[in-house]
Structures are given as C-alpha cells and as structure tokens.
Protein backbone atom coordinates (compact mmCIF):
# COMPACT_ATOMS: atom_id res chain seq x y z
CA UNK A 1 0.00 0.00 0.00
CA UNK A 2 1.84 3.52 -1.35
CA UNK A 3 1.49 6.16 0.94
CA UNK A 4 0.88 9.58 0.43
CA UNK A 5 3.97 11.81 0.85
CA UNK A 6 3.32 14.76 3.25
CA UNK A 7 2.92 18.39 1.30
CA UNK A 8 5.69 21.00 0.87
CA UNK A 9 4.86 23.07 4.20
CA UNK A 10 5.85 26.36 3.50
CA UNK A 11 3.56 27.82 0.38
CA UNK A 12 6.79 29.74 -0.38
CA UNK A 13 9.80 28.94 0.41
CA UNK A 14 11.89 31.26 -1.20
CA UNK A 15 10.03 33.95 0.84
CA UNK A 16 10.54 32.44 4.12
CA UNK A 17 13.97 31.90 3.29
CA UNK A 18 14.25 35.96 2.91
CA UNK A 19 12.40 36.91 5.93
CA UNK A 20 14.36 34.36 8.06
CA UNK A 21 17.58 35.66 7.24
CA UNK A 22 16.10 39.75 7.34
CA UNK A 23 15.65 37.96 10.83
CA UNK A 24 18.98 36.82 11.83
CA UNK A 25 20.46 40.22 10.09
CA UNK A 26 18.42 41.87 12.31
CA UNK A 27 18.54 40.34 15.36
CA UNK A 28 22.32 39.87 14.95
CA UNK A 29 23.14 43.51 14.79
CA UNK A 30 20.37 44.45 17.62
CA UNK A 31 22.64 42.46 19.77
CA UNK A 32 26.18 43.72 18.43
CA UNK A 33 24.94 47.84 18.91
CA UNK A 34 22.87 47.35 21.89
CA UNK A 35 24.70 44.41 24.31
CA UNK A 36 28.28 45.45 23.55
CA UNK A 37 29.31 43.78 20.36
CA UNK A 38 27.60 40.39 21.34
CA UNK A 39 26.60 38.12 18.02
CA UNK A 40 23.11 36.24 18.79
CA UNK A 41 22.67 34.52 15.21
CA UNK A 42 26.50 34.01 14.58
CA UNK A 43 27.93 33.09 17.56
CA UNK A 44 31.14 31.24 16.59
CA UNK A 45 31.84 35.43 15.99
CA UNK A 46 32.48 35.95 19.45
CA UNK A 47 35.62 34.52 19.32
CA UNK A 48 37.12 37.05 17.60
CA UNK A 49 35.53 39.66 19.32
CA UNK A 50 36.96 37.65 22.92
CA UNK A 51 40.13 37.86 21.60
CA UNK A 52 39.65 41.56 20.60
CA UNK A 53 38.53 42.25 24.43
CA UNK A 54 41.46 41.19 25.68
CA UNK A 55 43.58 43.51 24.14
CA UNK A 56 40.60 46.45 24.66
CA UNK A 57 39.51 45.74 27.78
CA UNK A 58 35.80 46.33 26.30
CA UNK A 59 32.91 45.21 28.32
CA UNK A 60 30.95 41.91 27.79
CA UNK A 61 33.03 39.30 28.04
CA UNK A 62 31.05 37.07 30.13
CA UNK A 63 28.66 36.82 27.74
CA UNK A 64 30.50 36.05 24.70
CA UNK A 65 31.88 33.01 26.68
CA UNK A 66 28.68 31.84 27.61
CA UNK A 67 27.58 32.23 24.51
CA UNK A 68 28.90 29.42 22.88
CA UNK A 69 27.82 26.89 25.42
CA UNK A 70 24.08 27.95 25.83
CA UNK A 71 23.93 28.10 21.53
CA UNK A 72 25.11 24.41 21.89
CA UNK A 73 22.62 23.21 24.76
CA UNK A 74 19.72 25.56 23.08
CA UNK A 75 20.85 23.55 19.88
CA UNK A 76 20.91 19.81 21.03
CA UNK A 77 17.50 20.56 22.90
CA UNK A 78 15.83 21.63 19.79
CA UNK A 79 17.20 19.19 17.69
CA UNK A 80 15.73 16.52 20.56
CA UNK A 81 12.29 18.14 20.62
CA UNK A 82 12.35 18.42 16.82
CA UNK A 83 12.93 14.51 16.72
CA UNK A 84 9.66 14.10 18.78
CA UNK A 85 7.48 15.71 15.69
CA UNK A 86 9.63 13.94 12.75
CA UNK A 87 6.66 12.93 11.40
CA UNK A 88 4.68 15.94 11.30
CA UNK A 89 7.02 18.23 9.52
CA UNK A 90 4.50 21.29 9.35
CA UNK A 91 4.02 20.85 12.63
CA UNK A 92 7.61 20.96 14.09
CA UNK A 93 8.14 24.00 12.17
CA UNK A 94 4.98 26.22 13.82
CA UNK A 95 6.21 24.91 17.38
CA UNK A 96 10.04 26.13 16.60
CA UNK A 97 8.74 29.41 14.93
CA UNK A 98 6.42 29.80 17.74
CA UNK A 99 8.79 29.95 20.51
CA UNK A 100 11.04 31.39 18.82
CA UNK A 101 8.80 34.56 18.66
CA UNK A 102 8.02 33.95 22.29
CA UNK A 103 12.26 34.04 23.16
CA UNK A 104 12.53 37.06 20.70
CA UNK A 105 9.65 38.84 23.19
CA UNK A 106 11.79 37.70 26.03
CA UNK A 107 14.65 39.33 24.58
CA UNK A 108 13.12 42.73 23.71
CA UNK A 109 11.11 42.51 27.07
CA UNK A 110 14.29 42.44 29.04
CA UNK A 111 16.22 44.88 27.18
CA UNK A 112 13.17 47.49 27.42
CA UNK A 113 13.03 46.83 31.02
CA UNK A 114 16.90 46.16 31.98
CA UNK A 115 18.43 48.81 29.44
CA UNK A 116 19.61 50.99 28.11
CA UNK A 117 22.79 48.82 29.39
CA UNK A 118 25.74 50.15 31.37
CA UNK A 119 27.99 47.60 30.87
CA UNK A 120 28.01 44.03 28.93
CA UNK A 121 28.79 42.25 32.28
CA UNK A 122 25.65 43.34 33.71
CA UNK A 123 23.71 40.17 35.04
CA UNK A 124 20.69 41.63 32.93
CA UNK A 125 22.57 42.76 30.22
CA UNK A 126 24.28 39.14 29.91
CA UNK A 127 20.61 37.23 30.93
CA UNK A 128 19.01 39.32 27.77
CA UNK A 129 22.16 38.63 25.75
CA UNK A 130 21.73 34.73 26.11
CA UNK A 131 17.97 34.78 25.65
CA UNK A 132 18.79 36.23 22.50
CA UNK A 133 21.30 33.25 21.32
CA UNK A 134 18.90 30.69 22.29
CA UNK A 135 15.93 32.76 20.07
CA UNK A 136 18.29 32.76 17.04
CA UNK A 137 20.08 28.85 17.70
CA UNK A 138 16.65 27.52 17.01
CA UNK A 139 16.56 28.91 13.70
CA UNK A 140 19.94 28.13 13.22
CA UNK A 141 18.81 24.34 14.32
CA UNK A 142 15.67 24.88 12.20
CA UNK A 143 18.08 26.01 9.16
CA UNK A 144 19.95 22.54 9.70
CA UNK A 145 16.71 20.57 9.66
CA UNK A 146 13.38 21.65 9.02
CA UNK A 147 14.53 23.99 6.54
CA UNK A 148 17.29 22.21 5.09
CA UNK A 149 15.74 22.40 1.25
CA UNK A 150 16.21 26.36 1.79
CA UNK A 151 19.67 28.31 1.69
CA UNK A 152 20.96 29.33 5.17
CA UNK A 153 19.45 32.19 6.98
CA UNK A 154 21.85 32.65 9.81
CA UNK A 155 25.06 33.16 8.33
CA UNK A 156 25.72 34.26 5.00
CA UNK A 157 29.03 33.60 4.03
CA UNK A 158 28.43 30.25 2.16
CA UNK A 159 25.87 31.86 0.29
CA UNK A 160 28.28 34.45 -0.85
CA UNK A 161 31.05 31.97 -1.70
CA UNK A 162 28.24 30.02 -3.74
CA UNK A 163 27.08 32.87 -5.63
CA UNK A 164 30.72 34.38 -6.81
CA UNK A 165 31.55 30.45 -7.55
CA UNK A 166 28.39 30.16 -9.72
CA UNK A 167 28.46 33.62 -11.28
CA UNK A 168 32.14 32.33 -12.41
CA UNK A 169 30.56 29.14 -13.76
CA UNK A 170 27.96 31.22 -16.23
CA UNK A 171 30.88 32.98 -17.98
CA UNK A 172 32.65 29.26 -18.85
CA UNK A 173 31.01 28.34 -22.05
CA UNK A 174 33.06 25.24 -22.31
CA UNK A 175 31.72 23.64 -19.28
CA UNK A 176 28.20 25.34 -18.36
CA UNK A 177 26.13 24.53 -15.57
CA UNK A 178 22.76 24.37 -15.80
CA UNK A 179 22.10 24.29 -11.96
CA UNK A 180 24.30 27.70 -11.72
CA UNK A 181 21.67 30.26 -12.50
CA UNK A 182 18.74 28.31 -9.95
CA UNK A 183 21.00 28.59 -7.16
CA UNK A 184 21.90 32.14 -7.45
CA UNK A 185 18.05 32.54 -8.00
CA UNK A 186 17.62 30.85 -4.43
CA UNK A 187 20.65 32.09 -2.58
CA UNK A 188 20.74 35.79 -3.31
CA UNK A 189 17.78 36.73 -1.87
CA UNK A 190 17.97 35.54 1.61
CA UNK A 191 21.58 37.18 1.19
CA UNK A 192 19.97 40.95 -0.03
CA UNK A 193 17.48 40.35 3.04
CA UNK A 194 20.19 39.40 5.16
CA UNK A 195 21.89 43.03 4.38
CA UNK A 196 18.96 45.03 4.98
CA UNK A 197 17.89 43.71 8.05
CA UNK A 198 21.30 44.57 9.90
CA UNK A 199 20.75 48.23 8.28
CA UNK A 200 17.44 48.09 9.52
CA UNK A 201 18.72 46.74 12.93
CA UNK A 202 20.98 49.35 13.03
CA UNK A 203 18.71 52.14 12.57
CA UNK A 204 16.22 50.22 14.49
CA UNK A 205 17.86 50.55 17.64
CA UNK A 206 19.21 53.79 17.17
CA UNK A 207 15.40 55.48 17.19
CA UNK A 208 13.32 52.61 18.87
CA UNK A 209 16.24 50.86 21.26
CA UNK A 210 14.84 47.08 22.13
CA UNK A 211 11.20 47.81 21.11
CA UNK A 212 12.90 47.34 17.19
CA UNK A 213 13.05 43.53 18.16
CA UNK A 214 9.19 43.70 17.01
CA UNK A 215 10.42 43.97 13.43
CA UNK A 216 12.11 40.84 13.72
CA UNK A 217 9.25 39.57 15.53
CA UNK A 218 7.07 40.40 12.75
CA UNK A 219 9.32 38.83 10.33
CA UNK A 220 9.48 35.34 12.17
CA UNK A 221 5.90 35.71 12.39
CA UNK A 222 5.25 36.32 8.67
CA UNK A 223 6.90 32.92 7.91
CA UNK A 224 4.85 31.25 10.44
CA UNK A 225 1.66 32.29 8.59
CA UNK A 226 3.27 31.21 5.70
CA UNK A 227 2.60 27.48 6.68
CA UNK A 228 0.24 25.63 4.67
CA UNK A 229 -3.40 25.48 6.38
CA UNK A 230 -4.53 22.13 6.94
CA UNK A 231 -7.17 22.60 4.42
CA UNK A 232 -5.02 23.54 1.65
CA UNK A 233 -2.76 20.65 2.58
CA UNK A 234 -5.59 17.90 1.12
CA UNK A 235 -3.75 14.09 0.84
CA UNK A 236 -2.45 13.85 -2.88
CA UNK A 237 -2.85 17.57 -3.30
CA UNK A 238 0.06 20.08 -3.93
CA UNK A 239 -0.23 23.46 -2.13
CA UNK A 240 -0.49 26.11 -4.24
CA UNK A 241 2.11 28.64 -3.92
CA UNK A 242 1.64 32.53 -3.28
C-alpha cells in the first residue's frame, strides 16, 4: 500500500527563506549595537571579538563566553524536541517558529526593562544577551533541519562563496552549468534580506532601542503564517504557492 507523501509546508519557500535571514540580520546587529558587540545569530563570531577584548579591555566578556555553550545546549535541545514531531514536519516548524517569537519577546522585554545597558557584564545585560542566542540557535537548528531544502538564513558567508563560484561558472562556455543560474536565484535573496535587516537593525535601535526587536518579531511571524493550512494541505494535493 503507497502512501501519500506529506505536502511542501511552506507555500513559499523562497520567501521564508528571505524573511528568516532579514531575521537573523536583524537580530544579529540588535545584539552587536545594543549588548556590547555580542553576536546572537552568529555566535562562533564571538571569538574574535573575545580575543579583541582582551587587548581592549571592552565590556561583555562574560557573555561572549557563555555564549557558545548555551547556543550548543539551546541547539541539542531543539534538535531533541524536533525529533519528537519527525513525522509531522509542518508541525515541528509552527512549534520552533512559535517559541522562537516567544524568546525574541523575552529578549526585547528584558532589554526594554533592563536597558539601556551600562555595561556588557551586567547580570541583565548578559541574561538578555543569552535569551537572545537561544531565540536565534533555534533557527539556526531549524536552518539545519526543518529547513534544510532552503539556503541558510543565519550566516551568510556560504551563500556568498556560492554565488561568486556560480556567477564564475555562467561565464565558462566550455563547461556550463545548468544548476548555476537556480542557485543564485535561491541564494541571493535571503543574502539581499540578510543586508537590509542589519541596516534596519541598526537604525532600528538607534530610534526605537529594544522595542525594534518587534520587526524581527514580525518577520518570524510572517513565515509562520506562511505554513500551509490544513485545508489547503488535502492528501495527494500540492499546495499552491503565493
């Protein structure tokens, strides 16, 4: 007895591609201007910026070593929870967007209330700091696994390194690749999104401090209403695409 495979969940996934990443752009560079040059999205960044405090003296130290650690635990929970819904793909990807908007309201919540910060070794600046990492590891866990079909969203420098390499390829007549121009189709858009939500984060903080998180809020909560319904997703029945 053939069974009948489970529908595409997202209705586009080239859009929720682009508003994850405007996410982690966002979120990324809310965290860098406003909790002492702390990376939430890409966290193996902190290393450098460890090594640059040590030589600076700048504040927020503590929580660019935690960091690291609570990405890793936030990570290997996810990916445990994640394994729990394996066979209910739509619906492992509305619980991890869901709490990830509710950790992304944590982290504005506590930066509204705690900030503006004094210091990066504050115990509130460094409790908002890792609320923040755990919000963004569980879309990078998400980008690893539930949306594995889509480019990254997190961190865009194998996006960029695919794009140059496949721009290269469509100027080699000799040896074309047909695949070349579809994955610069898929890849530079979450890449362009990427950009202007750390602009937008930027500015974002600048005039609104923490209460900008809502953008990114807004974002994560676009792609969750870009699930399929369950009556669009009828057995045997491709969801149409918007």
């Amino acid at each position: 007895m053939s069974t009948v495979p489970e529908p595409a969940p997202l209705r586009n996934p080239g859009r929720a591609a682009a508003l994850l990443a405007f996410n982690a752009g966002f979120i990324d560079t809310v965290g860098f201007v406003g909790l002492f040059g702390l990376f939430t999205a890409h966290v193996t960044g902190n290393f450098v910026l460890i090594g640059a405090s040590i030589v600076t003296h700048s504040s927020g130290v503590i929580a660019k070593l935690l960091a690291l650690p609570t990405f890793i635990l936030a990570v290997a929970v996810t990916s445990l929870l994640l394994r729990r819904c394996r066979n209910n793909r739509r619906l492992a990807i509305g619980y991890l967007l869901f709490f990830q908007i509710v950790l992304l309201m944590a982290f504005m919540a506590i930066g509204v209330l705690g900030g503006p910060f004094k210091s990066g070794n504050q115990p509130i600046a460094i409790a908002c700091g890792l609320v923040g990492v755990v919000a963004m590891a569980l879309q990078n866990a998400g980008s690893r696994t539930l949306f594995s079909q889509l480019s990254p969203t997190t961190v865009m420098t194998g996006n960029v390194t695919q794009i140059v390499i496949d721009l290269v390829a469509l100027t080699d007549r000799a040896q074309p690749d047909p695949a070349a121009r579809a994955r610069i189709g898929k890849m530079f858009p979450p890449v362009l999104a990427f950009g202007l939500g750390a602009i937008a984060g930027g500015l974002g903080f600048v005039y609104l401090g923490f209460w900008c998180v809502l953008i990114g809020v807004a974002a994560v909560l676009a792609t969750l209403f870009s699930l399929v319904p369950l009556q669009l997703a009828k057995p045997g029945q491709a969801p149409r695409h918007g």
